[in-house]
Protein backbone atom coordinates (compact mmCIF):
# COMPACT_ATOMS: atom_id res chain seq x y z
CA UNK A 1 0.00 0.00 0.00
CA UNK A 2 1.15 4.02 -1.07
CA UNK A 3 2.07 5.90 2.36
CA UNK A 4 2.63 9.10 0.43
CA UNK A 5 1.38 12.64 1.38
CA UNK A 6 -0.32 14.14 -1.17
CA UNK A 7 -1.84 17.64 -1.30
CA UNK A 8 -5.27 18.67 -2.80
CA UNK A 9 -5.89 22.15 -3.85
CA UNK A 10 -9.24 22.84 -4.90
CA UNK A 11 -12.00 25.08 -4.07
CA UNK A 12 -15.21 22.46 -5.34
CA UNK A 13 -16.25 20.58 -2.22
CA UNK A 14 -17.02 17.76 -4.52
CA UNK A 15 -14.47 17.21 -6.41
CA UNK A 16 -12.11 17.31 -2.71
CA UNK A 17 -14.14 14.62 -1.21
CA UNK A 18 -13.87 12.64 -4.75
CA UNK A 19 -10.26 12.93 -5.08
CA UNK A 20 -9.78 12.41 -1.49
CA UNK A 21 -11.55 9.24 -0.92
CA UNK A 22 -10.07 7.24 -4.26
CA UNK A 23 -6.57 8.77 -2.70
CA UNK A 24 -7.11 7.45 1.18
CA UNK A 25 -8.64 4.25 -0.49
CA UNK A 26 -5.56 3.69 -2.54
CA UNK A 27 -3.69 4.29 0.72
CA UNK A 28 -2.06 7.52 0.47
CA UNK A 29 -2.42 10.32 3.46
CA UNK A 30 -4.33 13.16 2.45
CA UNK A 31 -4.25 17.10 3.34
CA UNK A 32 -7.04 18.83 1.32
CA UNK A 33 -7.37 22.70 1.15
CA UNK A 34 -9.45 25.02 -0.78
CA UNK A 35 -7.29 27.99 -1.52
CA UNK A 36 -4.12 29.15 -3.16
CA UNK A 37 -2.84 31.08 -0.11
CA UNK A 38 -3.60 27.72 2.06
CA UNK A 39 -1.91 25.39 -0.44
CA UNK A 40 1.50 27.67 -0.59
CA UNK A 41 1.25 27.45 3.37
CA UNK A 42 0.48 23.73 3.97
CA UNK A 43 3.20 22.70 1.49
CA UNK A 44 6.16 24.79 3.41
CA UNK A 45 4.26 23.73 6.65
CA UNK A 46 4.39 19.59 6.00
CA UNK A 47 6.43 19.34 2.71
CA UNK A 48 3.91 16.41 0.79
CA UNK A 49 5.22 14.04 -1.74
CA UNK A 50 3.02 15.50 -4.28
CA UNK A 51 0.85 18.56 -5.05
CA UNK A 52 -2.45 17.87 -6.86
CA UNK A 53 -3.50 21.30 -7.50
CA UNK A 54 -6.46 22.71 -9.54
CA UNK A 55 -5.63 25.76 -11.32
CA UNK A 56 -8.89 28.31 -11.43
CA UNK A 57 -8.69 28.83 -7.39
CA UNK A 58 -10.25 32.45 -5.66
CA UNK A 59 -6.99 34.81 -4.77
CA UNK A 60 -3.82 33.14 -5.65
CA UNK A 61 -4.37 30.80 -8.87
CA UNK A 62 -3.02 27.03 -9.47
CA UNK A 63 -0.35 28.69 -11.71
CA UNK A 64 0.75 31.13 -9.11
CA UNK A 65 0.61 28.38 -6.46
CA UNK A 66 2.76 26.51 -8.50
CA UNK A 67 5.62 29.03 -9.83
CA UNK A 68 5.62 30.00 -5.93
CA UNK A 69 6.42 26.12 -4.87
CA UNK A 70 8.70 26.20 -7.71
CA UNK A 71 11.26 29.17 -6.93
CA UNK A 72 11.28 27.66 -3.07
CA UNK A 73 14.27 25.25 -2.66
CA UNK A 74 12.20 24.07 0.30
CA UNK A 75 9.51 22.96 -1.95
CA UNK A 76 10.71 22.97 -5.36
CA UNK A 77 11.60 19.52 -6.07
CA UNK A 78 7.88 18.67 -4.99
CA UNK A 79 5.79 17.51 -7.77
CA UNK A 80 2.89 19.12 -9.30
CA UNK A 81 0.30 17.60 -11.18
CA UNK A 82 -2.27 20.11 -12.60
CA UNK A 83 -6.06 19.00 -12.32
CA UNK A 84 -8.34 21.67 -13.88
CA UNK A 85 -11.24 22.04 -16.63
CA UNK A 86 -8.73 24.66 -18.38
CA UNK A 87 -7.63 22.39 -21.44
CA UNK A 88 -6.64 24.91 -24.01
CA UNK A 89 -2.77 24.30 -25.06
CA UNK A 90 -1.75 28.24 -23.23
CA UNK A 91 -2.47 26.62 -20.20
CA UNK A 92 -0.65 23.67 -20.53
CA UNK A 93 1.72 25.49 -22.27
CA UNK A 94 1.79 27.83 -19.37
CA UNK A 95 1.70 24.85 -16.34
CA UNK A 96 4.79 23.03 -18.22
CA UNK A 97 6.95 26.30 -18.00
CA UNK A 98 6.30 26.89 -14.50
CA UNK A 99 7.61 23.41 -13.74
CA UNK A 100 4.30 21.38 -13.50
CA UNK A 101 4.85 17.56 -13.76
CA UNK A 102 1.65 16.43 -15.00
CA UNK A 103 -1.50 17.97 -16.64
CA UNK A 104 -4.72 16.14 -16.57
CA UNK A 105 -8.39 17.83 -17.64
CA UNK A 106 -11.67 17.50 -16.10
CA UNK A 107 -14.04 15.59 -16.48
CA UNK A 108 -11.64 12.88 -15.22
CA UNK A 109 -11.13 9.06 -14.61
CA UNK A 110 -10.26 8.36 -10.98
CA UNK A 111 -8.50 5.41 -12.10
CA UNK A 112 -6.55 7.31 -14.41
CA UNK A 113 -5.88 9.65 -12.03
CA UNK A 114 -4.32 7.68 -9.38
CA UNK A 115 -1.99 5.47 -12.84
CA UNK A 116 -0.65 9.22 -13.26
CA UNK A 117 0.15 10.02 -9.80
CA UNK A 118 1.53 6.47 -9.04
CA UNK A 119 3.81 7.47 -12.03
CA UNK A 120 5.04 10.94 -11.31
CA UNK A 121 5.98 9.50 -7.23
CA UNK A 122 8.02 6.33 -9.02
CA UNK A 123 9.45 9.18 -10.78
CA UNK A 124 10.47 10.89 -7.85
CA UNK A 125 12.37 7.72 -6.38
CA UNK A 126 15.82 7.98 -5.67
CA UNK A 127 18.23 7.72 -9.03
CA UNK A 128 20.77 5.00 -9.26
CA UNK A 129 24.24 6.70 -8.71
CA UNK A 130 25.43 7.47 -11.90
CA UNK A 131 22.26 9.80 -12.28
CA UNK A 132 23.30 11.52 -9.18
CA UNK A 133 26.96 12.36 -9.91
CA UNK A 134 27.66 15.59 -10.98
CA UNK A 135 28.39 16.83 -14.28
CA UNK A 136 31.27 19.57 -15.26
CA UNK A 137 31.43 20.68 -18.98
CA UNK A 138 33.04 23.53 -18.62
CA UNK A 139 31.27 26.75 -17.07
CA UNK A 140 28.35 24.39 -16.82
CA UNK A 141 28.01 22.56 -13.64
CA UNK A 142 25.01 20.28 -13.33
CA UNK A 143 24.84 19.04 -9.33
CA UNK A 144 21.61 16.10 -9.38
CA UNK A 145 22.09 15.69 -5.49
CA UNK A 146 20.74 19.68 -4.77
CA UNK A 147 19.30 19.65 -7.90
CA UNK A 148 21.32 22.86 -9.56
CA UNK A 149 22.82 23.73 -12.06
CA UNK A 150 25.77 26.59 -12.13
CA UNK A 151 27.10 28.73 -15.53
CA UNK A 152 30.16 30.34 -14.98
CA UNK A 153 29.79 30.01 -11.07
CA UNK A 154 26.19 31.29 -11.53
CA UNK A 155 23.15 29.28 -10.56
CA UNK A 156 20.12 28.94 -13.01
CA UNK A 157 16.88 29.45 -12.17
CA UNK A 158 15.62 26.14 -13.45
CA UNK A 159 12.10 24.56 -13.04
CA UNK A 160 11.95 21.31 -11.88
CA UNK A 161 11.02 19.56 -16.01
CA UNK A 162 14.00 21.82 -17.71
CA UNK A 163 16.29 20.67 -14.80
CA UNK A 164 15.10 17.05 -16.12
CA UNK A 165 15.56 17.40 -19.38
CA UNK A 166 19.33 19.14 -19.10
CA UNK A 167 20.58 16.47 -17.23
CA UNK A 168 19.39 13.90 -19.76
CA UNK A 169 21.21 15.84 -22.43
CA UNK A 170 24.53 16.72 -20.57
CA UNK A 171 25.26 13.33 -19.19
CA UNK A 172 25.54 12.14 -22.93
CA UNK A 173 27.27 15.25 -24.68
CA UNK A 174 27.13 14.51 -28.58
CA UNK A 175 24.67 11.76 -28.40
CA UNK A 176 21.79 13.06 -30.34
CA UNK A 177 18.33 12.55 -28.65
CA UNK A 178 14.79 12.72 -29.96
CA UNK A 179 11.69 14.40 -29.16
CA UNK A 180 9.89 11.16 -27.23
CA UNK A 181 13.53 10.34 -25.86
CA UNK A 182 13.95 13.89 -23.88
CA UNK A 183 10.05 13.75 -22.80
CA UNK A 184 10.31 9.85 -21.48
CA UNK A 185 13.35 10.70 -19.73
CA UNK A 186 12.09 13.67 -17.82
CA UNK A 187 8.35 13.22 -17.39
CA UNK A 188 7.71 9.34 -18.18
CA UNK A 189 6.30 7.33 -21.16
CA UNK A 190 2.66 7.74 -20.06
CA UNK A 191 3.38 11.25 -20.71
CA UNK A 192 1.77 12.33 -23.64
CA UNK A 193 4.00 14.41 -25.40
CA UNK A 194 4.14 16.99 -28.27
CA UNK A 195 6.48 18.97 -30.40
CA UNK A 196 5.59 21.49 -28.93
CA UNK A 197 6.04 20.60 -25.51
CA UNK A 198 9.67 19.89 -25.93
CA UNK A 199 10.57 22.86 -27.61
CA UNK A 200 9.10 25.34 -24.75
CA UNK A 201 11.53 23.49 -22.45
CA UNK A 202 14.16 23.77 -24.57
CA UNK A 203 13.59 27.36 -25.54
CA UNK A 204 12.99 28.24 -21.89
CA UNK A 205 16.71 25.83 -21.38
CA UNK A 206 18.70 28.33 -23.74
CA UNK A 207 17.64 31.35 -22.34
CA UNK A 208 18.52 30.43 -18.71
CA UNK A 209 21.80 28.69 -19.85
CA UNK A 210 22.78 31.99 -21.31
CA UNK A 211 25.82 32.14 -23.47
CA UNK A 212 25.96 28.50 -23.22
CA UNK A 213 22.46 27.82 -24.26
CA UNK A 214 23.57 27.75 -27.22
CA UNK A 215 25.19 24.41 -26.49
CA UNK A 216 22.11 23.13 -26.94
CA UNK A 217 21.92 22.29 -31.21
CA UNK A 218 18.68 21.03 -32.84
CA UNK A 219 19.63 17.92 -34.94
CA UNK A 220 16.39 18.95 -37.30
CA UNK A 221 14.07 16.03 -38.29
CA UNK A 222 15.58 14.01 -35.01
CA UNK A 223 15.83 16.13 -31.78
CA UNK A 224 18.41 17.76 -29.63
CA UNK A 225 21.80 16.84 -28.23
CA UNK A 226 24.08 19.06 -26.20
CA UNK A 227 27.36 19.45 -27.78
CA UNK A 228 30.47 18.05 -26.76
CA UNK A 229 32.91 20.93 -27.34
């Protein structure tokens, strides 16, 4: 049985007391709450294993919620899957750049639901050791262990899915990876990815990286690699 926290951020009664129930029932301990301002506070206050965090909320809304967890070391390597009736691609567009580790649409499946949470926590497990030893190329220093990445002595402000998908490409320099490759690596095969998808991470990658964002080459028709020299 799952002994995971998990945090629910919603402000519909109903759905709460759904999610909640197939959550306890699948074993997992539960901390509901129905605002942004509470969510940001309960996270710091009991640091869950996940966030499951609807995005139209009163006051403070899912994606503010969510950058906020992000840019706090304390709570930045927490994952956030997004659970909201907002489906159009700006706001998954949108929840992917701030760092969001999932994105599923209502009306959903509570079955379905729980498969992609199960996923994003194995996820989450600790790496075997070669993922956590760091990588120097260069001025680029990617640490797995604190989860940060230095240019020139410099740390990036990296969300938790670029981190993810930078590691994946500097641990192999020259080794050319495609689309499905980067997006199975950092957010799982049941993830269903997209073109574009990818490329916001990788755009958002190069601008943080600076003058060595450009380390990053598109192989066009195939995917990305990050170059050896």
């Amino acid at each position: 049985m799952a002994s995971e926290h998990i945090l629910v951020v919603d402000d519909e009664e109903d759905i709460l007391e759904l999610v909640s129930y197939n959550l306890t029932k699948a074993g997992y301990r539960v901390t509901s709450v129905t605002s942004g301002e509470d969510a940001i506070k309960s996270a710091r206050s009991k640091l869950p294993d996940l966030v499951l965090l609807d995005l139209m909320l009163p006051g403070v809304d899912g994606l503010e919620v969510c950058n906020t967890l992000k840019r706090d070391s304390r709570t930045a390597n927490i994952p956030v899957v997004m659970l909201t009736a907002r489906g159009e691609e700006a706001d998954i567009v949108s929840g992917l750049e701030l760092g969001a580790d999932d994105y599923i649409t209502k009306p959903f499946s509570p079955r379905v639901l729980l498969a992609r949470i199960k996923a994003v926590l194995r996820r989450k497990t600790k790496a075997p050791a070669e993922e956590q030893a760091v990588i120097k190329l260069k001025d680029l220093v990617v640490h797995p262990g604190r989860h940060e990445v230095t240019v020139r002595g410099k740390r990036a402000d990296l969300t938790s899915t670029e981190f993810r998908i930078l590691h994946i490409l500097a641990r192999r320099p020259g080794w050319v990876f495609t689309r499905q490759q980067i997006i199975d690596g950092a957010r799982g095969k049941d993830y269903a990815v997209t073109d574009r998808s990818v490329d916001v991470h990788i755009s958002g990658l190069r601008k943080k990286l600076g003058p060595l964002g450009a380390q990053i080459e598109t192989v066009h028709g195939v995917g990305y690699r990050f170059k050896e020299h």
